[in-house]
Every structure is written in C-alpha cells, then in structure tokens.
PDB file of N, CA and C in Angstrom:
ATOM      1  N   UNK A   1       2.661  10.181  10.370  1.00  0.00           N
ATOM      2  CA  UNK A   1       2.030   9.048   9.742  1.00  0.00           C
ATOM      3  C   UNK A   1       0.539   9.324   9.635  1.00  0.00           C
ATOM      4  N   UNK A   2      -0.429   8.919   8.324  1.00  0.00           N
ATOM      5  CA  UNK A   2      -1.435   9.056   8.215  1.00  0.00           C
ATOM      6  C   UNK A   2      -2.385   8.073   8.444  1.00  0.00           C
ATOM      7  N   UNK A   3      -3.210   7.905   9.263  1.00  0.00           N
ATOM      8  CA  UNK A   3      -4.069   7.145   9.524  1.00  0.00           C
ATOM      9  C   UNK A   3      -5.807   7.706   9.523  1.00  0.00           C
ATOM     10  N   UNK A   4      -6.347   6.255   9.278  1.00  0.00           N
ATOM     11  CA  UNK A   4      -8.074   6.785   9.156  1.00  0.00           C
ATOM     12  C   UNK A   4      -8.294   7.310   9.956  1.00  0.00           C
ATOM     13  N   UNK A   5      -9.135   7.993  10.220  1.00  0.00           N
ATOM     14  CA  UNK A   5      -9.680   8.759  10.747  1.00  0.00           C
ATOM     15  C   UNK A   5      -9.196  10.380  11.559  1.00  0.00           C
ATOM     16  N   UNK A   6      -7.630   9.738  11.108  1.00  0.00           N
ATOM     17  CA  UNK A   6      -7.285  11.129  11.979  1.00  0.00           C
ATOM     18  C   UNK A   6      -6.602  12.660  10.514  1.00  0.00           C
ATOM     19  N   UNK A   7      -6.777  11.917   9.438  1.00  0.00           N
ATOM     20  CA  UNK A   7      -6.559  12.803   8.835  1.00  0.00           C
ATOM     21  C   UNK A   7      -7.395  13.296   7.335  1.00  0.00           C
ATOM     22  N   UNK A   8      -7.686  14.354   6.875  1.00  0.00           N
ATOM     23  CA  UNK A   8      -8.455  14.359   5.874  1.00  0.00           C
ATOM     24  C   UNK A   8      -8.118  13.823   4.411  1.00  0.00           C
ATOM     25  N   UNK A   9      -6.616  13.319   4.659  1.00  0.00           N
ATOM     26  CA  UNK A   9      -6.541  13.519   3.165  1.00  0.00           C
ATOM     27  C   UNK A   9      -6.128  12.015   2.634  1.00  0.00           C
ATOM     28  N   UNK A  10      -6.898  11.458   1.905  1.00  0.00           N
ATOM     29  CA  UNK A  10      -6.905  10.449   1.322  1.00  0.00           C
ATOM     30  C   UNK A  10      -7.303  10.147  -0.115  1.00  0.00           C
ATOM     31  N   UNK A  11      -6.735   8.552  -0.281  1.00  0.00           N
ATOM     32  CA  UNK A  11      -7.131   8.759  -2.456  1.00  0.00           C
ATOM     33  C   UNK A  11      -8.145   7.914  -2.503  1.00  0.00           C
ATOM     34  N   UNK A  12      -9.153   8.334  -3.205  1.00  0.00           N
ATOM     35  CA  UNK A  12      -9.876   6.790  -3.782  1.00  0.00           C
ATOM     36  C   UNK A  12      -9.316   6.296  -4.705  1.00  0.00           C
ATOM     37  N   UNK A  13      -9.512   4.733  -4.417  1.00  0.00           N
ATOM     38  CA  UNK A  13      -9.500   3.854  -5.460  1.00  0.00           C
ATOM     39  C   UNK A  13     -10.870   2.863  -5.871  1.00  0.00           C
ATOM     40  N   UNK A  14     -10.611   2.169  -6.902  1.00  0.00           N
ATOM     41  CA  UNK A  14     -11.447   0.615  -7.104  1.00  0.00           C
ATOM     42  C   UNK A  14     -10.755  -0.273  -6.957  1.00  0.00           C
ATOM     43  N   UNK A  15     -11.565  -0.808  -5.484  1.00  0.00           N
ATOM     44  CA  UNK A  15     -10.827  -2.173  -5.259  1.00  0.00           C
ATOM     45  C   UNK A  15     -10.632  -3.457  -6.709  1.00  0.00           C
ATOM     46  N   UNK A  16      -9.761  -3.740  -6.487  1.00  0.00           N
ATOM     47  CA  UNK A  16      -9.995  -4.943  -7.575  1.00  0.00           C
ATOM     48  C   UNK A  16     -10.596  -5.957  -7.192  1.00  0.00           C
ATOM     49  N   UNK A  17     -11.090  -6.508  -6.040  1.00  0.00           N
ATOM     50  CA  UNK A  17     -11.686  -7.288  -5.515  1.00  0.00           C
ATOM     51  C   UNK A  17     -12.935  -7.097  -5.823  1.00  0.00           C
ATOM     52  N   UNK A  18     -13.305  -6.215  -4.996  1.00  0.00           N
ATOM     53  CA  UNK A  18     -14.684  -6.071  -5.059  1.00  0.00           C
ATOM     54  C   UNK A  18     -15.653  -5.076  -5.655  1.00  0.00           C
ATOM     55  N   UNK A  19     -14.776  -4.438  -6.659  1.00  0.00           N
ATOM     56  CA  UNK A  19     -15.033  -2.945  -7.449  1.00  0.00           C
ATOM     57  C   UNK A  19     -15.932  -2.261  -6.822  1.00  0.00           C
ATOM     58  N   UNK A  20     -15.361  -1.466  -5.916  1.00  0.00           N
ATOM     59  CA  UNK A  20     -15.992  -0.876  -5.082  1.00  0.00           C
ATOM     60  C   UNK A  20     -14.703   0.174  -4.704  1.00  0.00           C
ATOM     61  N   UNK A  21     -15.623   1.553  -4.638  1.00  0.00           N
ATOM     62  CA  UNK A  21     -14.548   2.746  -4.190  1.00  0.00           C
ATOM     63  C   UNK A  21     -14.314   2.401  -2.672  1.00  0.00           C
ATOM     64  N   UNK A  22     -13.197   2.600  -2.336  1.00  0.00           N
ATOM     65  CA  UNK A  22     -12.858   2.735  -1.154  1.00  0.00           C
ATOM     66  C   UNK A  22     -11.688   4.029  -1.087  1.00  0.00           C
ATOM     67  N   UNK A  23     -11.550   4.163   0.466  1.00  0.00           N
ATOM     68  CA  UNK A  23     -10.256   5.131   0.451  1.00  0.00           C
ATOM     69  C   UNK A  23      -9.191   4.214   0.968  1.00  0.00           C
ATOM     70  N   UNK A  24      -8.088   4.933   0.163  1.00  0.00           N
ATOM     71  CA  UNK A  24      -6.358   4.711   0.435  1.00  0.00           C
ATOM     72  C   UNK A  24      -6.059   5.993   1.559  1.00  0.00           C
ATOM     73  N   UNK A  25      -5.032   5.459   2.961  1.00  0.00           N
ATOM     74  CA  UNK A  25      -4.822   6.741   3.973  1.00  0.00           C
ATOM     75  C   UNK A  25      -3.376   5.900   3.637  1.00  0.00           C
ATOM     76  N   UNK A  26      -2.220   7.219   2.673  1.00  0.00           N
ATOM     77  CA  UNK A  26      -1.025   6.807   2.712  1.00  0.00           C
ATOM     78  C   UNK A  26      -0.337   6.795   3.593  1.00  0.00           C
ATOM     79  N   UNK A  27       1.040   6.086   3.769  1.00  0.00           N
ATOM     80  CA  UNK A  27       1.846   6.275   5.383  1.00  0.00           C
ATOM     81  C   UNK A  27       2.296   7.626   5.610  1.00  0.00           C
ATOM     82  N   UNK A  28       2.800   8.095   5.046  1.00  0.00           N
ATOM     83  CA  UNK A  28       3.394   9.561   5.099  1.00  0.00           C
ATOM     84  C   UNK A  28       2.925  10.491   3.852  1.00  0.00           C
ATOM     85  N   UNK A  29       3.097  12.154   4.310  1.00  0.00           N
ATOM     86  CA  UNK A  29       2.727  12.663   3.340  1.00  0.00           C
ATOM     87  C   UNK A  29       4.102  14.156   3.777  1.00  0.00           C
ATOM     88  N   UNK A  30       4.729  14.198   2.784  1.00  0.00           N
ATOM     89  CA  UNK A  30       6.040  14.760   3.387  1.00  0.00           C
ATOM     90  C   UNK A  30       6.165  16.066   2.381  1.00  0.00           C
ATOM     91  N   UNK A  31       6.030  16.884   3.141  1.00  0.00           N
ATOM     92  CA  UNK A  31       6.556  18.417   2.384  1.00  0.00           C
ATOM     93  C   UNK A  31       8.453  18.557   2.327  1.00  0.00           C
ATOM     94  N   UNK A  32       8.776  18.631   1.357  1.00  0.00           N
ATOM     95  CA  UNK A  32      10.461  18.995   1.026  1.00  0.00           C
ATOM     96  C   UNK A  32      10.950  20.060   1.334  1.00  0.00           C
ATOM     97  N   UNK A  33      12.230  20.554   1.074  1.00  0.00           N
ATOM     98  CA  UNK A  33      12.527  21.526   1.571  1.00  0.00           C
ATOM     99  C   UNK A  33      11.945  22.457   0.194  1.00  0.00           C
ATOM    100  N   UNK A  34      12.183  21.825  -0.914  1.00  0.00           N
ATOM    101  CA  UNK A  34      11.631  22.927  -2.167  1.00  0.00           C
ATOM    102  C   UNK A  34      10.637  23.054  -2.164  1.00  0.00           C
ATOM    103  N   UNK A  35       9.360  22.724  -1.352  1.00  0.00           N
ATOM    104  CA  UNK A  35       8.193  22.778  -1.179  1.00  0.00           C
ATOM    105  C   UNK A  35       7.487  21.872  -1.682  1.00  0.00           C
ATOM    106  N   UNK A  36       7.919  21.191  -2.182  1.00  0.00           N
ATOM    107  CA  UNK A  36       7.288  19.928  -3.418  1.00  0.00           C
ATOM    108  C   UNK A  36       7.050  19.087  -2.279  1.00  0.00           C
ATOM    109  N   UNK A  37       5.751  18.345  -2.408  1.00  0.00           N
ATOM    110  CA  UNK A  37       5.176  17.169  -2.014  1.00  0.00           C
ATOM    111  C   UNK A  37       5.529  15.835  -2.646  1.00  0.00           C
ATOM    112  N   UNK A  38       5.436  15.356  -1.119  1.00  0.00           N
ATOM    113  CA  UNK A  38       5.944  13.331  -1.539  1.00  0.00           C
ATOM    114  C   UNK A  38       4.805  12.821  -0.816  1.00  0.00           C
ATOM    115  N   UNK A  39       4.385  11.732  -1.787  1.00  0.00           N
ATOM    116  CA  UNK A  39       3.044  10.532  -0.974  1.00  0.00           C
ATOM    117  C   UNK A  39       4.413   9.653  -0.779  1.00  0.00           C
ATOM    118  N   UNK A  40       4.087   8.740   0.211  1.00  0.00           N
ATOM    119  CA  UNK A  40       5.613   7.740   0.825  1.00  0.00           C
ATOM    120  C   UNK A  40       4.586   6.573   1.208  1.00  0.00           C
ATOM    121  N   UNK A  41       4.374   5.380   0.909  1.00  0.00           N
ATOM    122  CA  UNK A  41       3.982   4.464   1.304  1.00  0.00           C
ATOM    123  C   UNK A  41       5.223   3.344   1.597  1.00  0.00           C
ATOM    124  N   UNK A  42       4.974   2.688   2.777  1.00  0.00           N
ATOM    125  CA  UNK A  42       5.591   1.570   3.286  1.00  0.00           C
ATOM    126  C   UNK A  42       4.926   0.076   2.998  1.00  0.00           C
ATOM    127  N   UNK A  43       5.522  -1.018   2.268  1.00  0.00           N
ATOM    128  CA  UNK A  43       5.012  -2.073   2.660  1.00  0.00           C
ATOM    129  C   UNK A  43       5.851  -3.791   2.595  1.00  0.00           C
ATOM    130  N   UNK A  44       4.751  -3.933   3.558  1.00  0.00           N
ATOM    131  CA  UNK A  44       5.977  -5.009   3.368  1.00  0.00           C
ATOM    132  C   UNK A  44       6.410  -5.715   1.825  1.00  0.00           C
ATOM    133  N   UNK A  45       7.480  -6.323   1.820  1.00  0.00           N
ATOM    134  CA  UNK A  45       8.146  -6.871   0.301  1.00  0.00           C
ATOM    135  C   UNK A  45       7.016  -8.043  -0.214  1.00  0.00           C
ATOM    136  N   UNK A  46       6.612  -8.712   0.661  1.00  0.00           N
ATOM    137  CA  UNK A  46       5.479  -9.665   0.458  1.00  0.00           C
ATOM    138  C   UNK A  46       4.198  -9.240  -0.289  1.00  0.00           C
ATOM    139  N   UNK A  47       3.996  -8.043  -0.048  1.00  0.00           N
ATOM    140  CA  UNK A  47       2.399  -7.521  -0.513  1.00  0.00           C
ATOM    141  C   UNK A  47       2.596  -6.227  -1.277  1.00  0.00           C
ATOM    142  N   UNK A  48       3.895  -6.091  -2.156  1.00  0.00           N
ATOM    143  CA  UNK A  48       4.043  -5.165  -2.910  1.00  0.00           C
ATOM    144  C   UNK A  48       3.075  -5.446  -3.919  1.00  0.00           C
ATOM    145  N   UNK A  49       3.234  -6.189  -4.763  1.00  0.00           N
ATOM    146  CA  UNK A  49       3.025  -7.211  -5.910  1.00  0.00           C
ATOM    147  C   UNK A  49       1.806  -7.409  -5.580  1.00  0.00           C
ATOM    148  N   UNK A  50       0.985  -7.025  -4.601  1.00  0.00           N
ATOM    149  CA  UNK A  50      -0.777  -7.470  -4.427  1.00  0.00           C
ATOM    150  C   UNK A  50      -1.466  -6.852  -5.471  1.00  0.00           C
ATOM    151  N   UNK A  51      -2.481  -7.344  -5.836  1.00  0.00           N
ATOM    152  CA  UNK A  51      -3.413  -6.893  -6.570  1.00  0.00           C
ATOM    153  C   UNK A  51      -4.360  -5.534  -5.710  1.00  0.00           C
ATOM    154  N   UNK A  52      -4.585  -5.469  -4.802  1.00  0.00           N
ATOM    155  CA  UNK A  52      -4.661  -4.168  -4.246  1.00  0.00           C
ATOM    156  C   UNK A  52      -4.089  -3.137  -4.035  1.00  0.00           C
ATOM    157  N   UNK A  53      -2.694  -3.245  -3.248  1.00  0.00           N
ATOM    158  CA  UNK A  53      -1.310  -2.937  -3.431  1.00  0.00           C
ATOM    159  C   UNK A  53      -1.651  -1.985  -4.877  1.00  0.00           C
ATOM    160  N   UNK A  54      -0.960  -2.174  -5.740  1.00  0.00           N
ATOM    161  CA  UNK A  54      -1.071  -2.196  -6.917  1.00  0.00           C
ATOM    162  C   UNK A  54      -2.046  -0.956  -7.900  1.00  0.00           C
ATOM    163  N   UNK A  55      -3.535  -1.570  -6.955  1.00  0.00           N
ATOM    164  CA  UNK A  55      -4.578  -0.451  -7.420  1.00  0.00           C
ATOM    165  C   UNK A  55      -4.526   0.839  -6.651  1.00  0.00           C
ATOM    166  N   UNK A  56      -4.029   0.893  -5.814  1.00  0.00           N
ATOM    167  CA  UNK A  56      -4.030   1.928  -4.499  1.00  0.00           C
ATOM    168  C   UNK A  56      -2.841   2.819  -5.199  1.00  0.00           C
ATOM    169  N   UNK A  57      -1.791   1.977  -5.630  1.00  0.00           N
ATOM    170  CA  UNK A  57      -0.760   2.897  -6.095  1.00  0.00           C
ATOM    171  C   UNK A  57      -0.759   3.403  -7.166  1.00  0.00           C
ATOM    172  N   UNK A  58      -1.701   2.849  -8.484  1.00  0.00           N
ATOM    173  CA  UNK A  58      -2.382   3.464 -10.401  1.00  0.00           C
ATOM    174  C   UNK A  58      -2.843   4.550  -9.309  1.00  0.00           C
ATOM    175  N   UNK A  59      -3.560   4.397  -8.381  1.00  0.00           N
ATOM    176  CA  UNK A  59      -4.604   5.753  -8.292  1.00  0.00           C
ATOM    177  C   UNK A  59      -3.756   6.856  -7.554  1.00  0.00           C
ATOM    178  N   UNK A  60      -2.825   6.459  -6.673  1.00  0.00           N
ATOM    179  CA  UNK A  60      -1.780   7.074  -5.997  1.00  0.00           C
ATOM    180  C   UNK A  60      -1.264   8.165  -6.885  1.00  0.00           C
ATOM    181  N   UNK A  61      -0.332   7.311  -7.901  1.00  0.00           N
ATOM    182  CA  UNK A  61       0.018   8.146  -9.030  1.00  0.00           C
ATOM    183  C   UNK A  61      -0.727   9.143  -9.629  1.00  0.00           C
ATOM    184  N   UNK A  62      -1.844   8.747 -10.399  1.00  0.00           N
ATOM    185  CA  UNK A  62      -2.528   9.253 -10.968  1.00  0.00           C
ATOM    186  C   UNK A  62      -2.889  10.700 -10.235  1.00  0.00           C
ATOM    187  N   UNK A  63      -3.249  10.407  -9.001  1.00  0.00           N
ATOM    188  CA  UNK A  63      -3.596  12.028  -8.529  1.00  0.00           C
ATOM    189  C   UNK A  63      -2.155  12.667  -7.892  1.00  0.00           C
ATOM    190  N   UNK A  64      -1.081  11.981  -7.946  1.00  0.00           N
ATOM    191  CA  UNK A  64       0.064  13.221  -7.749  1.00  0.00           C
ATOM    192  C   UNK A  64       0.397  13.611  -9.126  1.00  0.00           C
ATOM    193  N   UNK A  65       0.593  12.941 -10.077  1.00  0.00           N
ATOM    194  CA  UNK A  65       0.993  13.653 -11.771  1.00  0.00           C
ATOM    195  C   UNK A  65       0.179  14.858 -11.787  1.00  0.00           C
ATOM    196  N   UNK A  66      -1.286  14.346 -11.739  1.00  0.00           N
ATOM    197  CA  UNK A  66      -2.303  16.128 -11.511  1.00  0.00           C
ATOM    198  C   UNK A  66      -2.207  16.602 -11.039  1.00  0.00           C
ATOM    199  N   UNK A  67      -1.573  16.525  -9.744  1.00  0.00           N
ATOM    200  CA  UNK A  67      -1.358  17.551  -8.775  1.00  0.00           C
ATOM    201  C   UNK A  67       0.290  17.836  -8.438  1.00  0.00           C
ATOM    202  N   UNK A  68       0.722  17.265  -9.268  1.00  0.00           N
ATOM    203  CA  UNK A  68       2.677  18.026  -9.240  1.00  0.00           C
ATOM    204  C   UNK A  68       3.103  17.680  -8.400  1.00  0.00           C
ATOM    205  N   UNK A  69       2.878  16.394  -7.358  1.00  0.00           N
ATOM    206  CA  UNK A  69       3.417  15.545  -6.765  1.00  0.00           C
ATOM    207  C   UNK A  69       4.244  14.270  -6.577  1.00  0.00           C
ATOM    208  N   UNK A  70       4.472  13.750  -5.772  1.00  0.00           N
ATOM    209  CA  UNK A  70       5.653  12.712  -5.813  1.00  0.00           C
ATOM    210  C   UNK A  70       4.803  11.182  -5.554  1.00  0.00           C
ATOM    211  N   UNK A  71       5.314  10.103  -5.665  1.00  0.00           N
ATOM    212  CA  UNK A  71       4.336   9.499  -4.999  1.00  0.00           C
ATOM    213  C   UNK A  71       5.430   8.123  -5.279  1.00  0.00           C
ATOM    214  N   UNK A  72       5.586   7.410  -4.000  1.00  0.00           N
ATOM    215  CA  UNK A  72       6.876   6.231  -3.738  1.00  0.00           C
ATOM    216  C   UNK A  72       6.495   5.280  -2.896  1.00  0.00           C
ATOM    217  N   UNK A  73       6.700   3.745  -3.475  1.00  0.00           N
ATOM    218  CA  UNK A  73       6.356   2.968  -2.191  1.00  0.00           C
ATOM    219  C   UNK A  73       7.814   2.171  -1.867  1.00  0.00           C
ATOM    220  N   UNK A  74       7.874   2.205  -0.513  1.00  0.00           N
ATOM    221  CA  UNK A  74       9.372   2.105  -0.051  1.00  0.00           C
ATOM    222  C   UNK A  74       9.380   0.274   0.719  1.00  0.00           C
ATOM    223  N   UNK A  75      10.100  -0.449   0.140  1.00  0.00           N
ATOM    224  CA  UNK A  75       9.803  -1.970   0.652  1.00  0.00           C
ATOM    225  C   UNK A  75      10.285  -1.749   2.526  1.00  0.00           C
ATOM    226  N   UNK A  76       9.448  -2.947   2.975  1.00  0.00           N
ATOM    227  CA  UNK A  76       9.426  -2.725   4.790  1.00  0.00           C
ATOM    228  C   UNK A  76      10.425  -2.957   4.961  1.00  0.00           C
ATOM    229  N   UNK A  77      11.404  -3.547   4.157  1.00  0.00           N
ATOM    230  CA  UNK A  77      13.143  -4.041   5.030  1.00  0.00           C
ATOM    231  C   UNK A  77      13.717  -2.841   4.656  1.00  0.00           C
ATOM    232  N   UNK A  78      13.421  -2.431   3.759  1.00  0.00           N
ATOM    233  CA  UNK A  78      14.287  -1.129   2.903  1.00  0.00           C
ATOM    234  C   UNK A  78      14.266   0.064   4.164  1.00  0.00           C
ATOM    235  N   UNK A  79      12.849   0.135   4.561  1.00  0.00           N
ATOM    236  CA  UNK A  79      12.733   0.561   5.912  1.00  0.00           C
ATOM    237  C   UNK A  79      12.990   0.610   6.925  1.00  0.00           C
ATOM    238  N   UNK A  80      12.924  -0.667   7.221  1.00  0.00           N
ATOM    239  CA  UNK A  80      13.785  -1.174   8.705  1.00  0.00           C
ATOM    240  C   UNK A  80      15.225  -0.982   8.281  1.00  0.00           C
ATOM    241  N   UNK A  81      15.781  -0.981   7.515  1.00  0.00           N
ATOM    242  CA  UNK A  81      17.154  -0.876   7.252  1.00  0.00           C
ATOM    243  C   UNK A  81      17.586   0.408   7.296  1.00  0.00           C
ATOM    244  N   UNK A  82      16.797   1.425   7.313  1.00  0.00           N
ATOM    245  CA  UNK A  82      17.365   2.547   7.077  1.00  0.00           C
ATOM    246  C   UNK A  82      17.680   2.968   5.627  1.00  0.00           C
ATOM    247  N   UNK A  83      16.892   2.060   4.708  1.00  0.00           N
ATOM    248  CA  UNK A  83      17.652   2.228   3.239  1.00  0.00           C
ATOM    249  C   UNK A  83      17.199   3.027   2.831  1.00  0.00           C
ATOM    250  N   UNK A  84      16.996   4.513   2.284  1.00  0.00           N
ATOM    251  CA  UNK A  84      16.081   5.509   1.353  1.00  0.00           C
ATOM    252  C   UNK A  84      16.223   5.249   0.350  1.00  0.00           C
ATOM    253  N   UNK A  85      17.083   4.702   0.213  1.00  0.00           N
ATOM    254  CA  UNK A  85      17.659   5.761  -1.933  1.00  0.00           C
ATOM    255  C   UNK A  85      16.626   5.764  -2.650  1.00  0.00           C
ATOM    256  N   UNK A  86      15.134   4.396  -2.685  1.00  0.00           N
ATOM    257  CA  UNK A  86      14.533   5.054  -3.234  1.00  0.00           C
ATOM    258  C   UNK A  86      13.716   6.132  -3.484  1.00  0.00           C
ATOM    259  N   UNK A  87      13.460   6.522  -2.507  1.00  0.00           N
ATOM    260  CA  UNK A  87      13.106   7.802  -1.791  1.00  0.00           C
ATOM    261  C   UNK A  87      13.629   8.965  -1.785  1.00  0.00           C
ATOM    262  N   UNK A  88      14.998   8.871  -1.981  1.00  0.00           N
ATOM    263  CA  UNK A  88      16.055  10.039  -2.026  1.00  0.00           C
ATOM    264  C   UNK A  88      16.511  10.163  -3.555  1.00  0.00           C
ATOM    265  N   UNK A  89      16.454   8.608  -4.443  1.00  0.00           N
ATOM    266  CA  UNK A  89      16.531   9.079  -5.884  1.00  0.00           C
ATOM    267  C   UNK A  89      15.595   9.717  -6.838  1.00  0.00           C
ATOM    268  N   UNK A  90      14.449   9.346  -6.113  1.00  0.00           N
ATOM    269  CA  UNK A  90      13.033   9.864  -6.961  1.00  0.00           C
ATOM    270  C   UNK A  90      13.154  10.922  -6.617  1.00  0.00           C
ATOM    271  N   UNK A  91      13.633  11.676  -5.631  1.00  0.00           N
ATOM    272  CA  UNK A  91      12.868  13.473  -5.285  1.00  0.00           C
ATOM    273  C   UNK A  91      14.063  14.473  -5.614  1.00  0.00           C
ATOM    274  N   UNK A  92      15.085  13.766  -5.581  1.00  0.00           N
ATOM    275  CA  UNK A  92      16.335  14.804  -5.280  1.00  0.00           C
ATOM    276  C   UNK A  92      16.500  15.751  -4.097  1.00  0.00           C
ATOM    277  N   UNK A  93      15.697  14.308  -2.885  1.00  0.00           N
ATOM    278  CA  UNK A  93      15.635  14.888  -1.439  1.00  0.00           C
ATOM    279  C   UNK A  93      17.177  14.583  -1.151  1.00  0.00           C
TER     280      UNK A  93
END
C-alpha cells in the first residue's frame, strides 16, 4: 500500500476545490505477471462520485495511457467482499 511520505511515486492533480496542484498517493501500485503495471485505488462507494474522487482519477488515467499503464478504482465493499472482477476484467490478471 502507498502512502505519503513513504513512497516516491505519486500523480498530480488540480483540486477542484481549490485549484491548486496537489499530490494523489494511490492505494496500490501492482506489477503483473506480464510485467504490465496497475494503479488500484480503493474507495469507499459513498465518495466514488466526489468531485475530487473524480479529479484524482482524469489525472490517474491520463498519466497511465502515457505511460502504458492500467489504472482502476475498486468500490470498498467490492473489497471487503473479496470481489475483483473489476480488477481482474480490466487487466486480464
């Protein structure tokens, strides 16, 4: 799991709030077995649909398409449940 400060690699975005760059530290950052990279964000079902949410993930995208990456946000029950598929349908993990 990626958290501030303990890892280098993070995305900027513009907040929509306060248009202001900040950094995004995604939950996971997962190498495959084909070598291909996945960004994996978790959140809860409540704050998918946020207007931050939202901007974190345009910019999410945006720098895995350039960089030949994956990039998925997985709802928190989907999680707690053990559910992948979306996770497992996007990669052909």
């Amino acid at each position: 799991m990626l958290t501030h400060g303990q890892t280098d690699f993070f995305i900027q975005y513009i907040d929509p709030d306060s248009h202001t760059v900040k950094r995004y530290y995604p939950d996971f950052l997962l190498q495959l077995e084909d070598d291909s990279w996945l960004i994996v964000e978790v959140k809860g079902d409540n704050l998918i649909e946020a207007s931050v949410v939202q901007a974190k993930a345009q910019y999410a995208r945006q720098l895995a398409a350039a960089s030949n990456v994956s990039y998925t946000i997985i709802k928190g029950t989907d999680a707690e449940a053990g559910r992948y598929d979306q996770l497992i349908n996007s990669t052909g993990f």
